[in-house]
C-alpha atoms as a PDB file:
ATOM      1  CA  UNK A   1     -23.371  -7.306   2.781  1.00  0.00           C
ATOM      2  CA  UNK A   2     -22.211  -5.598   5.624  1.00  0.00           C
ATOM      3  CA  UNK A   3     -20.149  -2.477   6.634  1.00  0.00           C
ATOM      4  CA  UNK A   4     -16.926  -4.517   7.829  1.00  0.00           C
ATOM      5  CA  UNK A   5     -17.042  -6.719   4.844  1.00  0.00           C
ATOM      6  CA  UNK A   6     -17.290  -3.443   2.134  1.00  0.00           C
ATOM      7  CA  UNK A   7     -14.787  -1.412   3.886  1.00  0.00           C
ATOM      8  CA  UNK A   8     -12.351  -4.936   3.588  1.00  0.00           C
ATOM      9  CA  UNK A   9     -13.732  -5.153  -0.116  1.00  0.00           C
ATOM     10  CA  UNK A  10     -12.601  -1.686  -0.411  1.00  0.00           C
ATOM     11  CA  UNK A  11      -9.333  -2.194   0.980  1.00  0.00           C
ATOM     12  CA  UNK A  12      -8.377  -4.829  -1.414  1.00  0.00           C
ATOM     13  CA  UNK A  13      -9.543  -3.291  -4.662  1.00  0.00           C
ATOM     14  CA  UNK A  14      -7.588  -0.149  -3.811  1.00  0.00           C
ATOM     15  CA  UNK A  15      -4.095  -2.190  -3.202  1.00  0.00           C
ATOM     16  CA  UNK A  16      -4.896  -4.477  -6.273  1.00  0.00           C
ATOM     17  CA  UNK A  17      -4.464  -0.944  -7.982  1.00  0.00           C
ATOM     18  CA  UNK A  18      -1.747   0.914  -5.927  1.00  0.00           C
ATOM     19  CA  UNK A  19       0.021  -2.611  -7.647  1.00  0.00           C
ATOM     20  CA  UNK A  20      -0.975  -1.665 -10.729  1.00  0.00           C
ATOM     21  CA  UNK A  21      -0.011   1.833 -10.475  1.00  0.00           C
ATOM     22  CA  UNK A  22       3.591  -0.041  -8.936  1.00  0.00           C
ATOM     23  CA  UNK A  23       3.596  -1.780 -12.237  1.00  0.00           C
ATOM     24  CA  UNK A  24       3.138   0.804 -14.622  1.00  0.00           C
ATOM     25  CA  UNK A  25       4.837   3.891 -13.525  1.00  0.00           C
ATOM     26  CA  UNK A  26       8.705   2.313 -14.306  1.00  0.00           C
ATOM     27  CA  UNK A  27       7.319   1.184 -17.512  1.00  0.00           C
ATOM     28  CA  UNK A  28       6.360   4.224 -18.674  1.00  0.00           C
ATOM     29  CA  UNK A  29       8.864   6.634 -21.094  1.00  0.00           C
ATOM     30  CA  UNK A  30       6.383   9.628 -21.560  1.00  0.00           C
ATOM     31  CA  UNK A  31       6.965  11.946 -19.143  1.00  0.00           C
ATOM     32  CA  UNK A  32       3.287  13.782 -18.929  1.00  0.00           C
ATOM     33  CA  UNK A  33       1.721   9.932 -18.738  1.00  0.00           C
ATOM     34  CA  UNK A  34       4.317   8.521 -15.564  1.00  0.00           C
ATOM     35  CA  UNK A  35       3.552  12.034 -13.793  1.00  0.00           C
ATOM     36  CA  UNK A  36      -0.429  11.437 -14.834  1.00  0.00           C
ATOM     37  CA  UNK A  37      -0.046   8.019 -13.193  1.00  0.00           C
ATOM     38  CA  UNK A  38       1.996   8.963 -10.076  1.00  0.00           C
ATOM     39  CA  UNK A  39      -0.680  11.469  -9.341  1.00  0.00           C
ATOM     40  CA  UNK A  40      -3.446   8.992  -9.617  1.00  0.00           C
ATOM     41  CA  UNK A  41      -1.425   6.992  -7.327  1.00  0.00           C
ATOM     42  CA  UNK A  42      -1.341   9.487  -4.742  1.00  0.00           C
ATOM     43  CA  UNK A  43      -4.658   9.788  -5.021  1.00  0.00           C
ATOM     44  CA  UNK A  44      -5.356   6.484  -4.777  1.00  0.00           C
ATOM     45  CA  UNK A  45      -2.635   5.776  -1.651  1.00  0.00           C
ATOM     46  CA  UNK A  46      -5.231   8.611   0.605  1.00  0.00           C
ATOM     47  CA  UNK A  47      -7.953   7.071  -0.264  1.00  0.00           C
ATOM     48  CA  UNK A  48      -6.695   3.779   1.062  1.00  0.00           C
ATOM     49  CA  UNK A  49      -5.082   5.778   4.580  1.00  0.00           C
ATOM     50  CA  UNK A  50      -8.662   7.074   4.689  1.00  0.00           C
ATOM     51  CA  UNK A  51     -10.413   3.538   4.858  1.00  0.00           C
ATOM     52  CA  UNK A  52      -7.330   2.248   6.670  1.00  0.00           C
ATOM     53  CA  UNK A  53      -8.300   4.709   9.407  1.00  0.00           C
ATOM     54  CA  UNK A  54     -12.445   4.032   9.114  1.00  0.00           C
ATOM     55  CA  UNK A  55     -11.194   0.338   9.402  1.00  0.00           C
ATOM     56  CA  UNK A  56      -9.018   0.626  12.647  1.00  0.00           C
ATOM     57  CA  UNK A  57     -10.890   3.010  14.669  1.00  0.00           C
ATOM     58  CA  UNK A  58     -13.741   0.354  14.221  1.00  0.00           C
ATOM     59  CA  UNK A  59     -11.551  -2.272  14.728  1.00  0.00           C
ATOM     60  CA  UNK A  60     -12.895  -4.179  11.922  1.00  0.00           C
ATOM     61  CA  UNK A  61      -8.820  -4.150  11.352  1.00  0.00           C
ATOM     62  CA  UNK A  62      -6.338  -4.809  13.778  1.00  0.00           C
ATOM     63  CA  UNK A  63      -2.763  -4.163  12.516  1.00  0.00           C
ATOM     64  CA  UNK A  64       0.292  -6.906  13.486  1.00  0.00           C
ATOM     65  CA  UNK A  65       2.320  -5.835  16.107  1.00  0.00           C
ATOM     66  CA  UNK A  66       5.314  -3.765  15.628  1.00  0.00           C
ATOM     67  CA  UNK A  67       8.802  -5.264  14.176  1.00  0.00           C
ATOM     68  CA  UNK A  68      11.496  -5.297  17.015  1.00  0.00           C
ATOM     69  CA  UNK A  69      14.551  -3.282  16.445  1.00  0.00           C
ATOM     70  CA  UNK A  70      16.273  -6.200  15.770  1.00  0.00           C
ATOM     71  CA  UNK A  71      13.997  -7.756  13.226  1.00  0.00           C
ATOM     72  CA  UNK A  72      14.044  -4.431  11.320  1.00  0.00           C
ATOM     73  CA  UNK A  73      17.772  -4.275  11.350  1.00  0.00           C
ATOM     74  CA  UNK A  74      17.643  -8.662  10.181  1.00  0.00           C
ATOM     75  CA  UNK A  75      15.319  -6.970   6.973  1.00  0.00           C
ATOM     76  CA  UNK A  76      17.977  -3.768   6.448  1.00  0.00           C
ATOM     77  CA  UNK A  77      20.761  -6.490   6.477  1.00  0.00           C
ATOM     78  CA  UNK A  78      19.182  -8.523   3.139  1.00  0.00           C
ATOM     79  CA  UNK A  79      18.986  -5.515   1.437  1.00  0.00           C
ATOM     80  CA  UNK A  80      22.733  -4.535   1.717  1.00  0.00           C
ATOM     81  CA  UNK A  81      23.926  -8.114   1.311  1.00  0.00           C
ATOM     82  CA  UNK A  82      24.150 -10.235  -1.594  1.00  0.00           C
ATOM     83  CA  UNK A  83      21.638 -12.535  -0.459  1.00  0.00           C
ATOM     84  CA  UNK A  84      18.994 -10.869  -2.546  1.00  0.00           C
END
């Protein structure tokens, strides 16, 4: 296996659980367990920046190009609206 396809490996595992962690944390009533589990979160959102960053500087990832001001403000709109 190479380096490109273990960093990408990585990459998924770690946003399989920052979805978990999404899952969990408004489902949980204990207050010591939801903090636990936002920490762990945390911890687990810099360790995917981290191999973001490894990924893009060597360009084994190459983000999407950026929104235009107008297609943020179309995505802003369906969140104030009653369409969702």
């Amino acid at each position: 296996m190479d380096e490109k396809t273990m960093v990408s490996d990585a990459l998924v595992g770690i946003n399989g659980e920052l979805k978990m962690f999404g899952d969990m944390i408004p489902q949980t009533e204990e207050p010591r367990l939801k903090q636990t589990l936002k920490e762990m979160r945390n911890k687990c959102e810099m360790s995917q920046e981290e191999l973001y960053q490894i990924a893009r500087a060597k360009q084994y990832y190459v983000p999407a190009s950026k929104a235009t001001e107008e297609e943020v403000q179309h995505v802003k709109s369906l969140f104030t609206s009653s369409i969702l």
